[in-house]
Protein backbone atom coordinates (compact mmCIF):
# COMPACT_ATOMS: atom_id res chain seq x y z
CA UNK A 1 26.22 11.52 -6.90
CA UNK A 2 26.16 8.14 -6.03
CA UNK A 3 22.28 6.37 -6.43
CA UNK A 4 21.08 4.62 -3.52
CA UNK A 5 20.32 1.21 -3.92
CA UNK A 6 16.59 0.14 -5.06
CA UNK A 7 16.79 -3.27 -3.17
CA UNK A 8 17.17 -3.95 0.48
CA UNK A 9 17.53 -7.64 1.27
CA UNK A 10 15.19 -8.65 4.06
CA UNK A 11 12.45 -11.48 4.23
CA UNK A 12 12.64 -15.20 5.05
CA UNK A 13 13.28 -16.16 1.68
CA UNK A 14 16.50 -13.64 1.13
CA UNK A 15 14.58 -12.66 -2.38
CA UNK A 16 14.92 -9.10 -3.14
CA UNK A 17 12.34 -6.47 -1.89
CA UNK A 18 12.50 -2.92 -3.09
CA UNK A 19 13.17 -0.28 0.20
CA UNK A 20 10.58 0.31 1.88
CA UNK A 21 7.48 -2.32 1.11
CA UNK A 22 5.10 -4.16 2.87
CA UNK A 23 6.47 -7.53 2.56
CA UNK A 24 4.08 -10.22 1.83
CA UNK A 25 3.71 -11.85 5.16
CA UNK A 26 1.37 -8.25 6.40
CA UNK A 27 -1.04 -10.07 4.34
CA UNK A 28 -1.71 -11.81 7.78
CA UNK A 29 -2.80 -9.07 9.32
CA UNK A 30 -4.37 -6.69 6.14
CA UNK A 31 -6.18 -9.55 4.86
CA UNK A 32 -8.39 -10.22 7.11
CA UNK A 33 -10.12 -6.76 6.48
CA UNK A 34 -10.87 -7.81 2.66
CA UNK A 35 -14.65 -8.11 2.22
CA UNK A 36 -15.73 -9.68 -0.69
CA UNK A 37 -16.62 -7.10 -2.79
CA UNK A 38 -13.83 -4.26 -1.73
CA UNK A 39 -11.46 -2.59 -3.99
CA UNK A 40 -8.69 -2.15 -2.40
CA UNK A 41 -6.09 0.59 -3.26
CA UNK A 42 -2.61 0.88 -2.16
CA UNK A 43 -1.27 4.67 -2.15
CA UNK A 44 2.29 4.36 -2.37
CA UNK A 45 2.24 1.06 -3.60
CA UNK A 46 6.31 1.36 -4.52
CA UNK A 47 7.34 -1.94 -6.38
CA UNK A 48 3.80 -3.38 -6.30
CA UNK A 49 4.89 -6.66 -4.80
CA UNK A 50 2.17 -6.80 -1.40
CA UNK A 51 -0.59 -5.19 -3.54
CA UNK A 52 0.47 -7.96 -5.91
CA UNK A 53 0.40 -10.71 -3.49
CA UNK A 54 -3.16 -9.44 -2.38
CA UNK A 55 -4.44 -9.61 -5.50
CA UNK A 56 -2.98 -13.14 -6.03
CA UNK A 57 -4.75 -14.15 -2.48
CA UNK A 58 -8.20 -12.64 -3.49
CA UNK A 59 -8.61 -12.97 -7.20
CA UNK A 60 -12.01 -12.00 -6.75
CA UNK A 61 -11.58 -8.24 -5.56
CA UNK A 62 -10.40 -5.42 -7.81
CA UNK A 63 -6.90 -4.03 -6.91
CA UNK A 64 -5.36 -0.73 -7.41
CA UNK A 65 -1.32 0.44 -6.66
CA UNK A 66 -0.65 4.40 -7.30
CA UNK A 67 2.84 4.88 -7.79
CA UNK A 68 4.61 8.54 -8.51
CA UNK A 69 8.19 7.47 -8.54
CA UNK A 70 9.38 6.52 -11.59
CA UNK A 71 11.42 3.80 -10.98
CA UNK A 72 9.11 1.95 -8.09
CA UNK A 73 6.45 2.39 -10.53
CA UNK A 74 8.58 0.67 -13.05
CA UNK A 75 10.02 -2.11 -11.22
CA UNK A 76 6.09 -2.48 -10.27
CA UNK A 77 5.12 -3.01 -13.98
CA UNK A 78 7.78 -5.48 -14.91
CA UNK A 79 7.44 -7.89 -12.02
CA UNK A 80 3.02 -7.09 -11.41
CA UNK A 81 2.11 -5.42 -14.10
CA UNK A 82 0.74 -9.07 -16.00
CA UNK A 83 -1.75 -9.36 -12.72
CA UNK A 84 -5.33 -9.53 -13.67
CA UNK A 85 -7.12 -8.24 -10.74
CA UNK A 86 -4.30 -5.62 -10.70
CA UNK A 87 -4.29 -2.32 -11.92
CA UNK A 88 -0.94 -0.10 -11.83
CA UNK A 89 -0.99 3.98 -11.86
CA UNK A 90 1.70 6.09 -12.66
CA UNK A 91 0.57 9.38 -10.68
CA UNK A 92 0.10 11.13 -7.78
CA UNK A 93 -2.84 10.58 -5.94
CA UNK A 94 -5.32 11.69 -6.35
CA UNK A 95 -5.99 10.14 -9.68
CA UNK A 96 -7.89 9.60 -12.37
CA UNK A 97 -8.90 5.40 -11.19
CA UNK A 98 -11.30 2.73 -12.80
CA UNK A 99 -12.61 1.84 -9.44
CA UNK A 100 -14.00 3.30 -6.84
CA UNK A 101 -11.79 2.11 -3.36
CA UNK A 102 -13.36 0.62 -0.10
CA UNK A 103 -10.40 0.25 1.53
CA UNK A 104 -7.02 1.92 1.05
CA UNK A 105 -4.11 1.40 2.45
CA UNK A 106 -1.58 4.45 2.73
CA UNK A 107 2.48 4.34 4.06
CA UNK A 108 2.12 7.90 5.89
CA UNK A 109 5.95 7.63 6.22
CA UNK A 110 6.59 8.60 2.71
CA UNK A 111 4.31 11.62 2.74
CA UNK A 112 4.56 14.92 4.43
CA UNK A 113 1.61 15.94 6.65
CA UNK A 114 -0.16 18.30 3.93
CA UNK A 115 -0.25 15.70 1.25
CA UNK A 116 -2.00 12.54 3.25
CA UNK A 117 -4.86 15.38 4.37
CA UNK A 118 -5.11 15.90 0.92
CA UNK A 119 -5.38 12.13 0.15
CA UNK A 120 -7.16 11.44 2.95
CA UNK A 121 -10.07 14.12 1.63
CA UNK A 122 -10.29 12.81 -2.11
CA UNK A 123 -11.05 9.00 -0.80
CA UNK A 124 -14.66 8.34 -1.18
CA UNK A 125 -16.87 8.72 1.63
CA UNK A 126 -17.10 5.46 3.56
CA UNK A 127 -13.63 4.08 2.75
CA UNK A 128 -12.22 2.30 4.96
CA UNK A 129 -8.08 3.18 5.58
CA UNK A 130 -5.35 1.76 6.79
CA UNK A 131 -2.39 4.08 7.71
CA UNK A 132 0.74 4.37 9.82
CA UNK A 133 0.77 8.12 10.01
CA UNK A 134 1.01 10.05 12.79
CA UNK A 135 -1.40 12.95 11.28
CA UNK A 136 -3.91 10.94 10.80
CA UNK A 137 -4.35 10.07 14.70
CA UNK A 138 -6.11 12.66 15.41
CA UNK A 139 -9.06 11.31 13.14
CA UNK A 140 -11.87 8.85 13.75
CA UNK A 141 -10.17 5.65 14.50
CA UNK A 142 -11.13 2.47 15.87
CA UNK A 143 -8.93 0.08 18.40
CA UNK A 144 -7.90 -2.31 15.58
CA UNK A 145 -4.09 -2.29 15.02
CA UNK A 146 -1.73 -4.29 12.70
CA UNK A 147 1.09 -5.39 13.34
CA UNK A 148 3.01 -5.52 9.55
CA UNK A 149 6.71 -6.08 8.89
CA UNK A 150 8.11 -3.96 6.03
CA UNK A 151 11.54 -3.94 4.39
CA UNK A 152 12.74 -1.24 6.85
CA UNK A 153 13.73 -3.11 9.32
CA UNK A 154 12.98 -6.24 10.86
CA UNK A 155 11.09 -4.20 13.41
CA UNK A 156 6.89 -4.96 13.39
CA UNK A 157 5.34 -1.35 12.36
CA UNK A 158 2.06 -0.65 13.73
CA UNK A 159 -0.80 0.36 11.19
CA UNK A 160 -4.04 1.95 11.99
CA UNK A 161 -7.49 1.04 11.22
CA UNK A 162 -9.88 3.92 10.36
CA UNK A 163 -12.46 6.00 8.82
């Protein structure tokens, strides 16, 4: 069985982005929901490179990526792991954590239905979430949408603000 390839090329500087991330230019849009004293945890955080690039922007907040796949997690350590600000989780969420988050940020396309309830329930009361889930529609939400480009495509994807 063949392995499917980690890298996609997509962005405007043709650098390599593992399948499936944020790419850095959603910082546009998700940073301008960074207070100044929020933790911010990415749940799914794959290769760690736009939790990464937060953490670079706001060197001041506490960051968190929770990775379960071993070899996003580990392409996350070798090119983020040397980040400060950044702390990098090998696990399923959720996780034992040295912060508590105030805003999380989950890609509800790599989880089934059952599992982002179950995240959704172990964040602490009061934090704030940003998904692209379908599931999660159904819960409090407000009108704020982002618009963030991932590696999928070079299609916008829209995120939800909630909670």
């Amino acid at each position: 069985m063949k392995k499917r390839s980690l890298y996609k090329r997509y962005d405007r500087k043709n650098v390599d982005q593992l399948y499936g991330e944020l790419l850095t230019e959603a910082w546009e849009e998700f940073g301008r929901l960074v207070g100044k004293d929020d933790v911010i945890i990415d749940i799914g955080s794959g290769g760690a490179d736009f939790i990464a690039h937060g953490a670079k922007l706001f060197p001041d907040n506490k960051f968190i990526g929770v990775e379960y796949v071993d070899h996003r997690y580990d392409y996350a350590l070798e090119h983020n792991g040397d980040i400060p600000n950044l702390t990098l989780i090998h696990d399923r969420y959720p996780c034992k954590i040295p912060h508590k988050p105030t805003l999380a940020l989950i890609h509800g396309c790599a989880f089934s239905d059952d599992c982002i309830e179950k995240i959704y329930k172990h964040l602490p009361k009061g934090c704030r979430v940003v998904h692209n889930n379908l599931t999660m529609l159904g819960l409090q939400q407000t009108e704020h949408k982002l618009r963030m480009r991932t590696s999928y495509s070079k299609k916008v994807h829209f995120y939800l603000f909630t909670k």
